[in-house]
Protein backbone atom coordinates (compact mmCIF):
# COMPACT_ATOMS: atom_id res chain seq x y z
CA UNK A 1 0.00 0.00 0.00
CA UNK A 2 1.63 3.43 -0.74
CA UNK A 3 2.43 5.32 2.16
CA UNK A 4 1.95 3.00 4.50
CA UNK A 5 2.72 2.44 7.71
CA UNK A 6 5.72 -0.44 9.08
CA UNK A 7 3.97 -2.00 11.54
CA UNK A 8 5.40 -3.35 14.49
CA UNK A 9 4.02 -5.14 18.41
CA UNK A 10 6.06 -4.99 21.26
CA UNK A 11 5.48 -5.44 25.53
CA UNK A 12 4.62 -2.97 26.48
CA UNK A 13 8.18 -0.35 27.90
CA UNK A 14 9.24 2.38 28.73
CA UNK A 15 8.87 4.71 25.25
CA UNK A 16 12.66 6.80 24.24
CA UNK A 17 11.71 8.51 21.56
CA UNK A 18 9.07 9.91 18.78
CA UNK A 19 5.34 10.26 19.43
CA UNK A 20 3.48 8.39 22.25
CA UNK A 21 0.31 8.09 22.03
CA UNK A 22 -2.14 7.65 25.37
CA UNK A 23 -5.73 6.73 25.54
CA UNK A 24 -8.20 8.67 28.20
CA UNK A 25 -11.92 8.73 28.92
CA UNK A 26 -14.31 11.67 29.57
CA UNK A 27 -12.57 11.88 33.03
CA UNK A 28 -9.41 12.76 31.61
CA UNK A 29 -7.42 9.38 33.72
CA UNK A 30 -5.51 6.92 31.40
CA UNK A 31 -6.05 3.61 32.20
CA UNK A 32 -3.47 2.44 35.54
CA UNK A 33 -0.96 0.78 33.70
CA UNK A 34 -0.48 3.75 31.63
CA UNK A 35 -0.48 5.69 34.56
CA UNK A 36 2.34 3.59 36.19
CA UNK A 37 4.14 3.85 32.85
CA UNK A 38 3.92 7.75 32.23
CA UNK A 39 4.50 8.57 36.50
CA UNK A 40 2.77 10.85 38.75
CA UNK A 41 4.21 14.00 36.81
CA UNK A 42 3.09 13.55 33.37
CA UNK A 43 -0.56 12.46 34.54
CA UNK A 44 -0.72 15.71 35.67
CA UNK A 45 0.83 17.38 33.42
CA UNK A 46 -2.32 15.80 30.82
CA UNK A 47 -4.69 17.51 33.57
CA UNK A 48 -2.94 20.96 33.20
CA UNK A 49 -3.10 20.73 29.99
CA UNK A 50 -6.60 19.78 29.09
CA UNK A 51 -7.36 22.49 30.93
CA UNK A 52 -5.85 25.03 29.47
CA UNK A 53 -6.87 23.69 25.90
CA UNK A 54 -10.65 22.41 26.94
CA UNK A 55 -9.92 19.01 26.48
CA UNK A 56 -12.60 17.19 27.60
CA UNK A 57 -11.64 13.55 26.74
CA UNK A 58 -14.86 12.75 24.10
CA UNK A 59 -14.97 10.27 21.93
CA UNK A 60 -12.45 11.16 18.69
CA UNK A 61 -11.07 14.39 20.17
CA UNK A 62 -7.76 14.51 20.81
CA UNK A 63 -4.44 16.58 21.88
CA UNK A 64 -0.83 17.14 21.36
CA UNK A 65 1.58 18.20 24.26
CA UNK A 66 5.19 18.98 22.54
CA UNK A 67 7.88 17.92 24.18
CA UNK A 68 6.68 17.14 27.64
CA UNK A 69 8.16 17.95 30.73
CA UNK A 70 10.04 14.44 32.55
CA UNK A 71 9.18 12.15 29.43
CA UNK A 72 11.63 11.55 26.98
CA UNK A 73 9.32 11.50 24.29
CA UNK A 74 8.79 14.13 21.19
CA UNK A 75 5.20 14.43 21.86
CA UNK A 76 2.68 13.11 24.29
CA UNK A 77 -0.12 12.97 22.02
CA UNK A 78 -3.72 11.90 24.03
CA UNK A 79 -6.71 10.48 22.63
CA UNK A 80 -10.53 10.75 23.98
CA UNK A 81 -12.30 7.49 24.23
CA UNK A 82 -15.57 9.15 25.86
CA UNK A 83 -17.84 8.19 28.33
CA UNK A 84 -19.09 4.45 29.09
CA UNK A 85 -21.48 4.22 25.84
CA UNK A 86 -18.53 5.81 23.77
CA UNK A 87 -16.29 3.07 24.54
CA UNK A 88 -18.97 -0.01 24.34
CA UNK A 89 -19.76 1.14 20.83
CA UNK A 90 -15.74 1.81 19.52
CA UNK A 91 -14.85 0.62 16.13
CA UNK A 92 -11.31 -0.22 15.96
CA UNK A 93 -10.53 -0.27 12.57
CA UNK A 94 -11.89 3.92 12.36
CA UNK A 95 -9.81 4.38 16.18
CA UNK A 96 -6.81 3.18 13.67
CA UNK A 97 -7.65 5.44 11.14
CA UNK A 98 -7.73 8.18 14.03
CA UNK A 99 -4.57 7.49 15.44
CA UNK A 100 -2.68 7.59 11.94
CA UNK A 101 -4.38 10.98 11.07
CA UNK A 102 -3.20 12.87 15.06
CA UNK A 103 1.04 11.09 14.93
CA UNK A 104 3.64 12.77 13.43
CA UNK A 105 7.18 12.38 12.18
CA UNK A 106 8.88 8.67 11.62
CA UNK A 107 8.37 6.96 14.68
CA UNK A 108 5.07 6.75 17.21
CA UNK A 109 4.00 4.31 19.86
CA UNK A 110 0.61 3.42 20.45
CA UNK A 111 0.23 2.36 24.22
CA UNK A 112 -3.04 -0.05 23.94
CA UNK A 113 -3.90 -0.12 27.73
CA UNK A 114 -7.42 1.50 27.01
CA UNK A 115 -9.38 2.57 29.78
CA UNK A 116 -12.14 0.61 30.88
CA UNK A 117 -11.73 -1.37 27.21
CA UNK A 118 -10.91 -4.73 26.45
CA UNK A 119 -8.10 -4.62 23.44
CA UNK A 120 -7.63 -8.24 22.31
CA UNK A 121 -5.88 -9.36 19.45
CA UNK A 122 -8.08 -9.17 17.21
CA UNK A 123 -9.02 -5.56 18.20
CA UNK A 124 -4.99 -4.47 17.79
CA UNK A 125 -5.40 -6.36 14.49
CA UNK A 126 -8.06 -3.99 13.54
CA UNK A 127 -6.18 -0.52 15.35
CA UNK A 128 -3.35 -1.55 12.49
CA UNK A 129 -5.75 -2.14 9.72
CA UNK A 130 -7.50 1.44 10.23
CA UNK A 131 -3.83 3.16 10.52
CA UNK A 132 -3.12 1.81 7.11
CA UNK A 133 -6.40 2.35 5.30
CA UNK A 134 -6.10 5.93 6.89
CA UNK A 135 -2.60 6.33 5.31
CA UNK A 136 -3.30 5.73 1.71
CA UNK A 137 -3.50 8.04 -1.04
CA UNK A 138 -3.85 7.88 -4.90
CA UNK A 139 -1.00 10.72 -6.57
CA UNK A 140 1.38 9.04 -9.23
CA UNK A 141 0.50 11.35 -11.53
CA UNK A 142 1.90 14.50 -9.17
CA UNK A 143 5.15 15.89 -10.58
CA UNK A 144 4.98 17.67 -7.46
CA UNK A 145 4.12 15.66 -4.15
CA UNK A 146 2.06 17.30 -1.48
CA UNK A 147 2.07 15.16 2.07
CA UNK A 148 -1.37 16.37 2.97
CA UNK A 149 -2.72 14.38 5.20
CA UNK A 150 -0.62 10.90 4.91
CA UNK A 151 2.71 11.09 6.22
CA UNK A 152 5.21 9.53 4.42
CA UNK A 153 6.55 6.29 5.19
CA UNK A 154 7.53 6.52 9.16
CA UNK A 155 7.11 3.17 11.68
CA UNK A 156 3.92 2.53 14.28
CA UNK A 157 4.82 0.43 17.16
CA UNK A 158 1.82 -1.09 18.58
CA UNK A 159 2.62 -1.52 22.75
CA UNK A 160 0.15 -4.59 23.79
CA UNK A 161 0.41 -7.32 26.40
CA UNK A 162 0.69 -10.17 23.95
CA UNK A 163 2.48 -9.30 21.12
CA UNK A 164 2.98 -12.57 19.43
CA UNK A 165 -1.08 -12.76 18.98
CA UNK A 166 -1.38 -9.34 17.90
CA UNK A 167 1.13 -10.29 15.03
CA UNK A 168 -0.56 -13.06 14.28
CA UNK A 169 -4.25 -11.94 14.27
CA UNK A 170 -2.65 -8.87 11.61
CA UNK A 171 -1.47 -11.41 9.57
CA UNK A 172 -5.21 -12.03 7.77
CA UNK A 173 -5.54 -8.31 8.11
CA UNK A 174 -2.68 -7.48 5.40
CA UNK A 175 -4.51 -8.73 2.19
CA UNK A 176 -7.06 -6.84 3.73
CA UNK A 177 -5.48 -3.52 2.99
CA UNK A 178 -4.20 -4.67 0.07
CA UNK A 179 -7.04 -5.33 -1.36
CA UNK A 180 -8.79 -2.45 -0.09
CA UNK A 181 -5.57 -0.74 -1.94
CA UNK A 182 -6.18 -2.10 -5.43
CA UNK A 183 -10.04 -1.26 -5.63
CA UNK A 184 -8.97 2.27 -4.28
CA UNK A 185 -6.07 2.50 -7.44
CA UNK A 186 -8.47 1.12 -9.96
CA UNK A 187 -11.16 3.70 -9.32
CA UNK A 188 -8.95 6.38 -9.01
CA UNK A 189 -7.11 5.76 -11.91
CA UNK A 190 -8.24 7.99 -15.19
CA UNK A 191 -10.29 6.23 -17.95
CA UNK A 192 -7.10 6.95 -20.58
CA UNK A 193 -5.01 4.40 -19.09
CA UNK A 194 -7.49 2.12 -17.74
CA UNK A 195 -9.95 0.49 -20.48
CA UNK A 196 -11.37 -2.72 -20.25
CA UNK A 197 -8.09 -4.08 -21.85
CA UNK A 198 -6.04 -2.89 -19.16
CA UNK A 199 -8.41 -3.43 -15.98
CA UNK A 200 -8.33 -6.85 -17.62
CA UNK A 201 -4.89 -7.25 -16.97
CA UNK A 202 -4.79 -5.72 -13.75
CA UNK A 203 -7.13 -8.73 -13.09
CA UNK A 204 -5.09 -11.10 -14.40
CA UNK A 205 -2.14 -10.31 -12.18
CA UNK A 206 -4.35 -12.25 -9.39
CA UNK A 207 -2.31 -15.39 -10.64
CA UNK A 208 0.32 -14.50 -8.92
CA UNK A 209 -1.81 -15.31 -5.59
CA UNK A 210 -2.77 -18.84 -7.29
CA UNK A 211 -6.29 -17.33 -8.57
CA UNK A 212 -6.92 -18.93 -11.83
CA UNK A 213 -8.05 -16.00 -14.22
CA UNK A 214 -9.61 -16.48 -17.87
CA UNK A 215 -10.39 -13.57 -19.85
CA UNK A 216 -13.08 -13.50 -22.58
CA UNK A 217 -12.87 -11.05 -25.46
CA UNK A 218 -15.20 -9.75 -28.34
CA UNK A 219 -15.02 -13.14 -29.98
CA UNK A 220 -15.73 -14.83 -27.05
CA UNK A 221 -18.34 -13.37 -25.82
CA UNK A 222 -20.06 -12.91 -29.13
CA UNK A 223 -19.98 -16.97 -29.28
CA UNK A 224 -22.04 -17.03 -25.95
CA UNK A 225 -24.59 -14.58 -26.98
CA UNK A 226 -23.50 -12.35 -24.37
CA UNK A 227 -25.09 -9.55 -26.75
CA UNK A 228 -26.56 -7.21 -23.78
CA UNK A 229 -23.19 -6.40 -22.93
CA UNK A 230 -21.30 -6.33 -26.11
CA UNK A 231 -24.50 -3.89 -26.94
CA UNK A 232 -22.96 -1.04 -24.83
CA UNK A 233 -19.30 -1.96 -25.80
CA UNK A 234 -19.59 -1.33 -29.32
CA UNK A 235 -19.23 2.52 -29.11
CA UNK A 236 -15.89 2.30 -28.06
CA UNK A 237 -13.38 2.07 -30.20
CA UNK A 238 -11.83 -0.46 -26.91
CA UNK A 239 -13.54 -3.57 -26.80
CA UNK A 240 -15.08 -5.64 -23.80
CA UNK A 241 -13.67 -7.68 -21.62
CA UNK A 242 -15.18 -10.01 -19.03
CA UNK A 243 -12.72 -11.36 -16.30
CA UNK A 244 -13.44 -14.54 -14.60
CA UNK A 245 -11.40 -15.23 -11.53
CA UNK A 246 -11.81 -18.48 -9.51
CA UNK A 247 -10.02 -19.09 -6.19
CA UNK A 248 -10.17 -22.55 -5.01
CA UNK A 249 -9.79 -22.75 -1.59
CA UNK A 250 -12.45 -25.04 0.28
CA UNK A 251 -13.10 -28.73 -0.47
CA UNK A 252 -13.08 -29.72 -4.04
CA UNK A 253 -16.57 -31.17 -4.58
CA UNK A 254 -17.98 -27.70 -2.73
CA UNK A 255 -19.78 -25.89 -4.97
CA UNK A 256 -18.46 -21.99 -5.03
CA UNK A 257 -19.87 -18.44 -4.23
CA UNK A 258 -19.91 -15.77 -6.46
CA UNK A 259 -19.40 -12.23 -6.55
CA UNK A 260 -20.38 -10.12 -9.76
CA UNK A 261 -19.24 -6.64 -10.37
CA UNK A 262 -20.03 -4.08 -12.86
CA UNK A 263 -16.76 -2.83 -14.64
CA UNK A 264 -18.01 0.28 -17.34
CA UNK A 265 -14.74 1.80 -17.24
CA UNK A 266 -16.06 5.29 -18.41
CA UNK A 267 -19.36 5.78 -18.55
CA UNK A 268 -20.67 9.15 -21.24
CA UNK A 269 -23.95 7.61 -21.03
CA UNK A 270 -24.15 6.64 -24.87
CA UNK A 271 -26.28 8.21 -27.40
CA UNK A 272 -28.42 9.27 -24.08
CA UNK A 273 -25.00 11.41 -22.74
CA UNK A 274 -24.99 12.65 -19.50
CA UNK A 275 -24.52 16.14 -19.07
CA UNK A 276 -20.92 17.44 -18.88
CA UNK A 277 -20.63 19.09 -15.63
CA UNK A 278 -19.38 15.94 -13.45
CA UNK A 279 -18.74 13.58 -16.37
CA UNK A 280 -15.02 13.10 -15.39
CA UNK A 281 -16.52 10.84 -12.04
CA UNK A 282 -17.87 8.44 -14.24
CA UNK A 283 -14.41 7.22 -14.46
CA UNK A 284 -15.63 5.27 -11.33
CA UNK A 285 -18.25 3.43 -12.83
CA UNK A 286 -16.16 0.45 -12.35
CA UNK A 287 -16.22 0.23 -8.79
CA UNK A 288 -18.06 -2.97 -8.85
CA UNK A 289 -15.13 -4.89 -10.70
CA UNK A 290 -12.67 -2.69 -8.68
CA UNK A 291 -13.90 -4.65 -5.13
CA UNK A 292 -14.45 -7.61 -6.88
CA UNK A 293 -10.64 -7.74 -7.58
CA UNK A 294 -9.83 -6.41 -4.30
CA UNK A 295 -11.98 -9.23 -2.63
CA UNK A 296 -10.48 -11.54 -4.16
CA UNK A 297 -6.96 -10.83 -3.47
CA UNK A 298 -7.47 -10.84 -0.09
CA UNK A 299 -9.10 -13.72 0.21
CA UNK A 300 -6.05 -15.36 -1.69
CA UNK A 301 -3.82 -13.63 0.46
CA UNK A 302 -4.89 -14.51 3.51
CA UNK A 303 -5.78 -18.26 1.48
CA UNK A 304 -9.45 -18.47 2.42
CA UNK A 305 -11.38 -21.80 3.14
CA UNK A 306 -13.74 -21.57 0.42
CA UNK A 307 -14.09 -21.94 -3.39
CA UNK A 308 -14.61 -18.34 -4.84
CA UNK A 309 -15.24 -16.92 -8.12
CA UNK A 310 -14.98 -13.36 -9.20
CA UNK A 311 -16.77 -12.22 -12.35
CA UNK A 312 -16.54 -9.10 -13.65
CA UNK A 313 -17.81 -6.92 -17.06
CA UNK A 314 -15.73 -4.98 -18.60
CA UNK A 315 -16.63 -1.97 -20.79
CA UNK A 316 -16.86 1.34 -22.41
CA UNK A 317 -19.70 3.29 -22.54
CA UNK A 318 -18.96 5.71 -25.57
CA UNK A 319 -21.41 7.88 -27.97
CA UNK A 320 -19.89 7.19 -31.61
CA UNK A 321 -21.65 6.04 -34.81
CA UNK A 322 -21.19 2.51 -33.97
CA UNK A 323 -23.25 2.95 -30.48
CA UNK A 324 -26.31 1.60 -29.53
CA UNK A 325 -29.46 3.60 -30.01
CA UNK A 326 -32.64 3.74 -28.09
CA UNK A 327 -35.15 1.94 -29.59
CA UNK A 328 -32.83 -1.41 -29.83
CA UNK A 329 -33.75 -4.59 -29.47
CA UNK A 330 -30.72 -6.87 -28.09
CA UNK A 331 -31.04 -10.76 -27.25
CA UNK A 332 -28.99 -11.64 -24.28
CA UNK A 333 -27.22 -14.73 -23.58
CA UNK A 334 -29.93 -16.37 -21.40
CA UNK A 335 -31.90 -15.97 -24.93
CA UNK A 336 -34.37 -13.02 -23.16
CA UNK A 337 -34.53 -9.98 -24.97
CA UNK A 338 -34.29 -5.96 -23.72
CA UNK A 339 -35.72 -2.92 -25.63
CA UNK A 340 -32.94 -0.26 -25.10
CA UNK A 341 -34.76 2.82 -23.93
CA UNK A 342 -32.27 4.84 -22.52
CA UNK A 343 -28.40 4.09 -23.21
CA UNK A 344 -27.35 5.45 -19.87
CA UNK A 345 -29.13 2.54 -18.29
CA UNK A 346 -26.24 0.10 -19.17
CA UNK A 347 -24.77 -1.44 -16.14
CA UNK A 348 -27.77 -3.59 -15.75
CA UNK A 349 -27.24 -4.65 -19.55
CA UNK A 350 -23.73 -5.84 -18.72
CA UNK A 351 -24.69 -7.29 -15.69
CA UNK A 352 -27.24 -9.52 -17.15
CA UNK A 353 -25.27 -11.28 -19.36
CA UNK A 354 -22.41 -11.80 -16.64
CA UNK A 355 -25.24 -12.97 -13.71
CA UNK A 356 -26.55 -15.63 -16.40
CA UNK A 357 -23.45 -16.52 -17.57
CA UNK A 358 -22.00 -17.25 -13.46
CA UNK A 359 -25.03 -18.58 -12.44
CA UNK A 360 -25.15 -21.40 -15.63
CA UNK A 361 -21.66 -22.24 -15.53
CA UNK A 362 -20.80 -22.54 -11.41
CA UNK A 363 -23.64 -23.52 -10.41
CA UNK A 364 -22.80 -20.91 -7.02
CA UNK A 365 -24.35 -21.70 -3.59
CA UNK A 366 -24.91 -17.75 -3.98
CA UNK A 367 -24.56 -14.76 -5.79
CA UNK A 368 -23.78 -11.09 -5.12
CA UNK A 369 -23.56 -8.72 -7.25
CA UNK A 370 -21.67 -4.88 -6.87
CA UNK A 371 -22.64 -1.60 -9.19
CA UNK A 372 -22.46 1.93 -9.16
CA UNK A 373 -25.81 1.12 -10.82
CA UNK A 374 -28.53 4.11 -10.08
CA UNK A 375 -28.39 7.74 -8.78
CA UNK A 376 -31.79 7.04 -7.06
CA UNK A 377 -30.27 5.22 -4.67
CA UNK A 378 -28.52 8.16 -3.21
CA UNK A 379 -31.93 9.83 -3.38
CA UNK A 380 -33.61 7.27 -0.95
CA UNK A 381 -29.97 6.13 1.16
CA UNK A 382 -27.40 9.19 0.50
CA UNK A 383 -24.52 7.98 1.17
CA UNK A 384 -24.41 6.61 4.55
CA UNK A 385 -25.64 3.04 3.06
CA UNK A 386 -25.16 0.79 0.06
CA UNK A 387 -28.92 -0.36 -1.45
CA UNK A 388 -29.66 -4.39 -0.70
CA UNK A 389 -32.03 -6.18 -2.68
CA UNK A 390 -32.46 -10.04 -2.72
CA UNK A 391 -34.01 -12.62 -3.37
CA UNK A 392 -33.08 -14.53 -0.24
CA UNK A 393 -34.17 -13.55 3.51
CA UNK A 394 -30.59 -15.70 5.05
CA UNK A 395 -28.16 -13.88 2.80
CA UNK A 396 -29.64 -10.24 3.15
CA UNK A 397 -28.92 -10.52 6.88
CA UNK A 398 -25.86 -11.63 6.73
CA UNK A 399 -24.96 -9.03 4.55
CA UNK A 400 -26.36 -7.12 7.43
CA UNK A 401 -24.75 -8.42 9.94
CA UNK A 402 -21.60 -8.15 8.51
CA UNK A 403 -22.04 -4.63 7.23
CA UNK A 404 -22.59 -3.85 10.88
CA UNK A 405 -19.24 -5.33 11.93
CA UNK A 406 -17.15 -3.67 9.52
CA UNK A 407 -19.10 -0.33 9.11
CA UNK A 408 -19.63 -0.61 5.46
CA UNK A 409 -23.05 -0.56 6.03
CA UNK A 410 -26.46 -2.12 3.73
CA UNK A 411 -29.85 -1.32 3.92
CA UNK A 412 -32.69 -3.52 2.41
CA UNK A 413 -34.86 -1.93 -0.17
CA UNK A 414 -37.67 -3.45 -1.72
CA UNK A 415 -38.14 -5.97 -4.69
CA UNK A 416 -40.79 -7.61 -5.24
CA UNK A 417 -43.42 -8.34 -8.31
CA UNK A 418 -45.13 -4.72 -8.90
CA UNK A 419 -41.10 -3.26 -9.93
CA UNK A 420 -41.01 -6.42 -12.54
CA UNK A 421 -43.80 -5.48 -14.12
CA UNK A 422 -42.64 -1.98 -14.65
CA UNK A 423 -39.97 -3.16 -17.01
CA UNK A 424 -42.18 -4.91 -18.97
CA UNK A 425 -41.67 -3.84 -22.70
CA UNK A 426 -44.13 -3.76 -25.69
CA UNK A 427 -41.36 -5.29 -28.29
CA UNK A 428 -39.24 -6.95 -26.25
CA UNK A 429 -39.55 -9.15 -23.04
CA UNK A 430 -38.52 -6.09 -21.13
CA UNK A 431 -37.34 -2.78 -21.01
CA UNK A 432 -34.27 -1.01 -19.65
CA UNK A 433 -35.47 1.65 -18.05
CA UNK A 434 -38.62 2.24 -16.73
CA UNK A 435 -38.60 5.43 -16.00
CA UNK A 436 -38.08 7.92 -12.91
CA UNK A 437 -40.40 6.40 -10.30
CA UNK A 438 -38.76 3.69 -8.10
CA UNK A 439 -35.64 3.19 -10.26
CA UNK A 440 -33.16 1.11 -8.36
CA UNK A 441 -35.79 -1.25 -7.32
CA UNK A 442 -36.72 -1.87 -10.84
CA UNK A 443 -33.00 -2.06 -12.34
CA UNK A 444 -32.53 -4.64 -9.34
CA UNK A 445 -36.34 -6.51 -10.89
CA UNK A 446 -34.43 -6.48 -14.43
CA UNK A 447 -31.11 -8.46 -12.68
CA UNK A 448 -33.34 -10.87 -10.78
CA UNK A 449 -34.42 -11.71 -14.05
CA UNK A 450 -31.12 -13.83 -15.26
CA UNK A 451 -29.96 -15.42 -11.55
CA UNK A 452 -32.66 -18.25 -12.12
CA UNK A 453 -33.09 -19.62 -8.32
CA UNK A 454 -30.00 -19.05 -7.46
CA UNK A 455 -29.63 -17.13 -3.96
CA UNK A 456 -28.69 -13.93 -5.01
CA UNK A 457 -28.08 -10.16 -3.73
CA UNK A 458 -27.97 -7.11 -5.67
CA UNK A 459 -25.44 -3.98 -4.14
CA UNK A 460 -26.53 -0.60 -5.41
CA UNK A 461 -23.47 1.12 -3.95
CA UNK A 462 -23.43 4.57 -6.34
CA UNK A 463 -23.84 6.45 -2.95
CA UNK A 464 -20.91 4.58 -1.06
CA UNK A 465 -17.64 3.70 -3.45
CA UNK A 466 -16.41 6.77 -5.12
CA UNK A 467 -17.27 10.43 -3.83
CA UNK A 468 -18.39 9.23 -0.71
CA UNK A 469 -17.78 11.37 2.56
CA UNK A 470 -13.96 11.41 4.14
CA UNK A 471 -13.75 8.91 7.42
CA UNK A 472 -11.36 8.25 9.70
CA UNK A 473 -9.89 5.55 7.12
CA UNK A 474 -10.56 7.10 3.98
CA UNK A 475 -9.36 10.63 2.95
CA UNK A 476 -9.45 10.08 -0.82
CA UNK A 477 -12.45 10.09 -3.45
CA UNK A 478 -12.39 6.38 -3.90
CA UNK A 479 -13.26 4.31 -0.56
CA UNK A 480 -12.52 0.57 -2.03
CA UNK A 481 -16.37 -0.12 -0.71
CA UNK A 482 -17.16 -3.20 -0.03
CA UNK A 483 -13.91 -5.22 0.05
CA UNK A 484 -13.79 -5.69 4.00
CA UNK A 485 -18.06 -5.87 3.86
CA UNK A 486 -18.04 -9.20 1.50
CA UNK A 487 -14.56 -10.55 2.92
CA UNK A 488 -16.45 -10.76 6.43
CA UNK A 489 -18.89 -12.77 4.98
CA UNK A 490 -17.05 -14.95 3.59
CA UNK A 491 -14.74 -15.34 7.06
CA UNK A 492 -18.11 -15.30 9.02
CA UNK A 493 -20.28 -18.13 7.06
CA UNK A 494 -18.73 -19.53 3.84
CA UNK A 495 -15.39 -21.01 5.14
CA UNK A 496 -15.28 -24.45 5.98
């Protein structure tokens, strides 16, 4: 990950040098250990000086005492943890991101004797995570580099009582942010140097990690009927791609899961262009595919217990001669055929072709797909939530569930028979857009349409992965949504 952190546990010790960083609550006493460790002097010495700046010890405030009277130390920097609810609520992976964004210079150490807290393992495992998703950012195309906010390189020492199992529980942590990394890069990066060709590729590097990739082009996919989606690619001069990625991890005769992502690299709308002002974000209409890849390279990093495949459409949605026009009939590869009534609505063409062609071919105990696929979903959820529709009451809450434990949070909307017959077309067996009224929910009715009765879920997350609001983990305009989300449920309930 660029920028990032070198991460390292120790016993906790007396600190030398660089920043140290102390925990209090909203009565302004570090826990006793800490106490013991700093002395009698510098606890009052954080009294004085919360004073004098109104440092109250809430939850996420913090301050910085410069080189602090009888501690050896740089700076004394002290973090608020809040009152009793604060702390039985704390999220460890955003107190990482927290921590990252207050230390300075090369060296800190992070004393994780929390007041009235519990910090296991795992929970140090997730204080490192956070420090490293907070310290990424996206600039290789600066001649001139700004630090901003993400100090350059430097070393975070973890202090814990049991080091060994800290180090151990980061280990599943690391393809984590890595793959949290690589959807972040591949949103970020401009539509010139990343077509479908080149995402393709980017995909294909999974091999490395023992993922077995296979890439279909034009030819390809032509001989499968996957027409819907080779519909939208031919206006670009760059053909499509689809990406098929299978990790094999669990038992052989297990059938696999499968996660679907919508990859339009750029996205002008087609003959039905959007208008200019904002255009350039449609470079993110790929942020499907981007977690897709991410997922899957950390589950191969980390070597996951279960058999995995990644599926992803790859295309351009451009407005030349050769484009698609409204009014077109196109016969997909399940042999169903959509009216084109508005050329923006293309994510769900790709989609439908990729859904049918997972869900004939695997055979997956499940399916979930990821797309940047309506703006109406940030009408109904903002940004605060991806939209959830399914066709299975098990698999929406544990999508839930585990959107709850990472933060990367879902919210059911509904699906149900009125939606499908909204899309129902006069030439064709349906329509692709049915208009204003209700329009994720019927986009989702048109993908239910090609998983057969396959468990499936459908992630409407245009609010959440690119644009979304800055966290304590995520500074940049691409948040990698949905990588940590899916690889929880996966760890959770999939493994064997």
């Amino acid at each position: 990950m660029a920028d990032s952190f070198t991460i390292d546990f120790q016993a906790h010790g007396k600190v030398e040098t660089g920043d140290l960083v102390v925990f209090v609550g909203d009565d302004l006493k570090p826990s006793g250990a800490v106490a013991a460790q700093l002395g009698p002097k510098a606890v009052d010495l954080i009294a004085k000086a919360a004073a004098a700046e109104t440092f109250k010890g809430k939850a996420k405030s913090s301050m910085s005492i410069v080189v602090p009277a009888d501690l050896p130390v740089d700076r004394l920097v002290v973090i608020g943890l809040g009152g009793e609810k604060d702390r039985a609520g704390l999220d460890f992976v955003q107190l990482g991101g927290l921590i990252a964004g207050k230390v300075n210079g090369k060296l800190a150490t992070v004393v994780l004797d929390l007041p009235g807290i519990e910090v296991s393992p795992e929970a140090v495992a997730d204080i490192a995570l956070g420090a490293q998703l907070r310290r990424y950012s996206f600039d290789r195309y600066k001649t001139k580099k700004d630090d901003g906010d993400a100090k350059k390189g430097g070393s975070l020492v973890l202090s814990v009582a049991d080091p060994a199992a800290a180090k151990k529980a980061y280990k599943s942590r690391e393809g984590i942010e890595q793959g949290v990394a690589i959807a972040r890069d591949l949103v970020n990066e401009p539509p010139n140097v990343l077509g479908p060709q080149e995402f393709a590729a980017r995909a294909q590097e999974l091999s490395k990690l023992g993922v077995e990739v296979e890439i279909l082009d034009d030819k390809a996919m032509k001989k499968l009927g996957m027409n819907a989606l080779l519909g939208v690619a031919q206006g670009s001069v760059r053909g499509g791609r689809v990406a098929i990625m299978r990790w094999n991890g669990g038992k052989a005769d297990d059938s696999p899961i499968a996660f679907i992502g919508k990859g339009v690299v750029f996205d002008s709308g087609g003959i039905s262009i959007k208008p200019g002002a904002g255009m350039e974000d449609m470079k993110g209409d790929m942020a499907g595919a981007a977690c897709v890849v991410g997922l899957m390279h950390a589950l191969a990093s980390r070597k996951a217990k279960a058999n995995v495949v990644g599926a992803i459409g790859l295309v351009e949605n451009m407005p030349d001669g050769n484009a698609q026009r409204p009014g077109d009939i196109v016969t997909t590869m399940s042999g169903q055929t959509i009216e084109i009534i508005n050329t923006d609505a293309e994510g769900r063409l790709v989609l439908a072709d990729v859904l049918w062609y997972v869900q004939d071919r695997f055979k997956p105990k499940f399916m979930i797909d990821l797309a940047t696929l309506t703006g109406a979903i940030l009408v109904a959820l903002a940004q605060e939530y991806a939209g959830l529709f399914s066709n299975n009451d098990e698999l929406s809450e544990r999508l839930t569930a585990a959107g709850k434990a990472t933060g990367e949070r879902v919210w059911r909307m509904p699906l149900g028979p009125e939606f499908d017959k909204m899309i129902e077309s006069k030439f064709a067996d349906m329509k692709n857009s049915a208009g204003r009224f209700g329009g994720s929910s019927t986009a989702a009715a048109l993908l239910q349409r090609f998983v057969n009765d396959v468990p499936w879920a459908h992630l409407d997350i245009a609010g959440t992965a690119m644009g979304s609001p800055a966290t304590e983990i995520n500074k940049g305009w691409s948040s990698g949504w949905g990588v940590r989300l899916l690889d929880r449920l996966v760890r959770d309930h999939y493994e064997a």
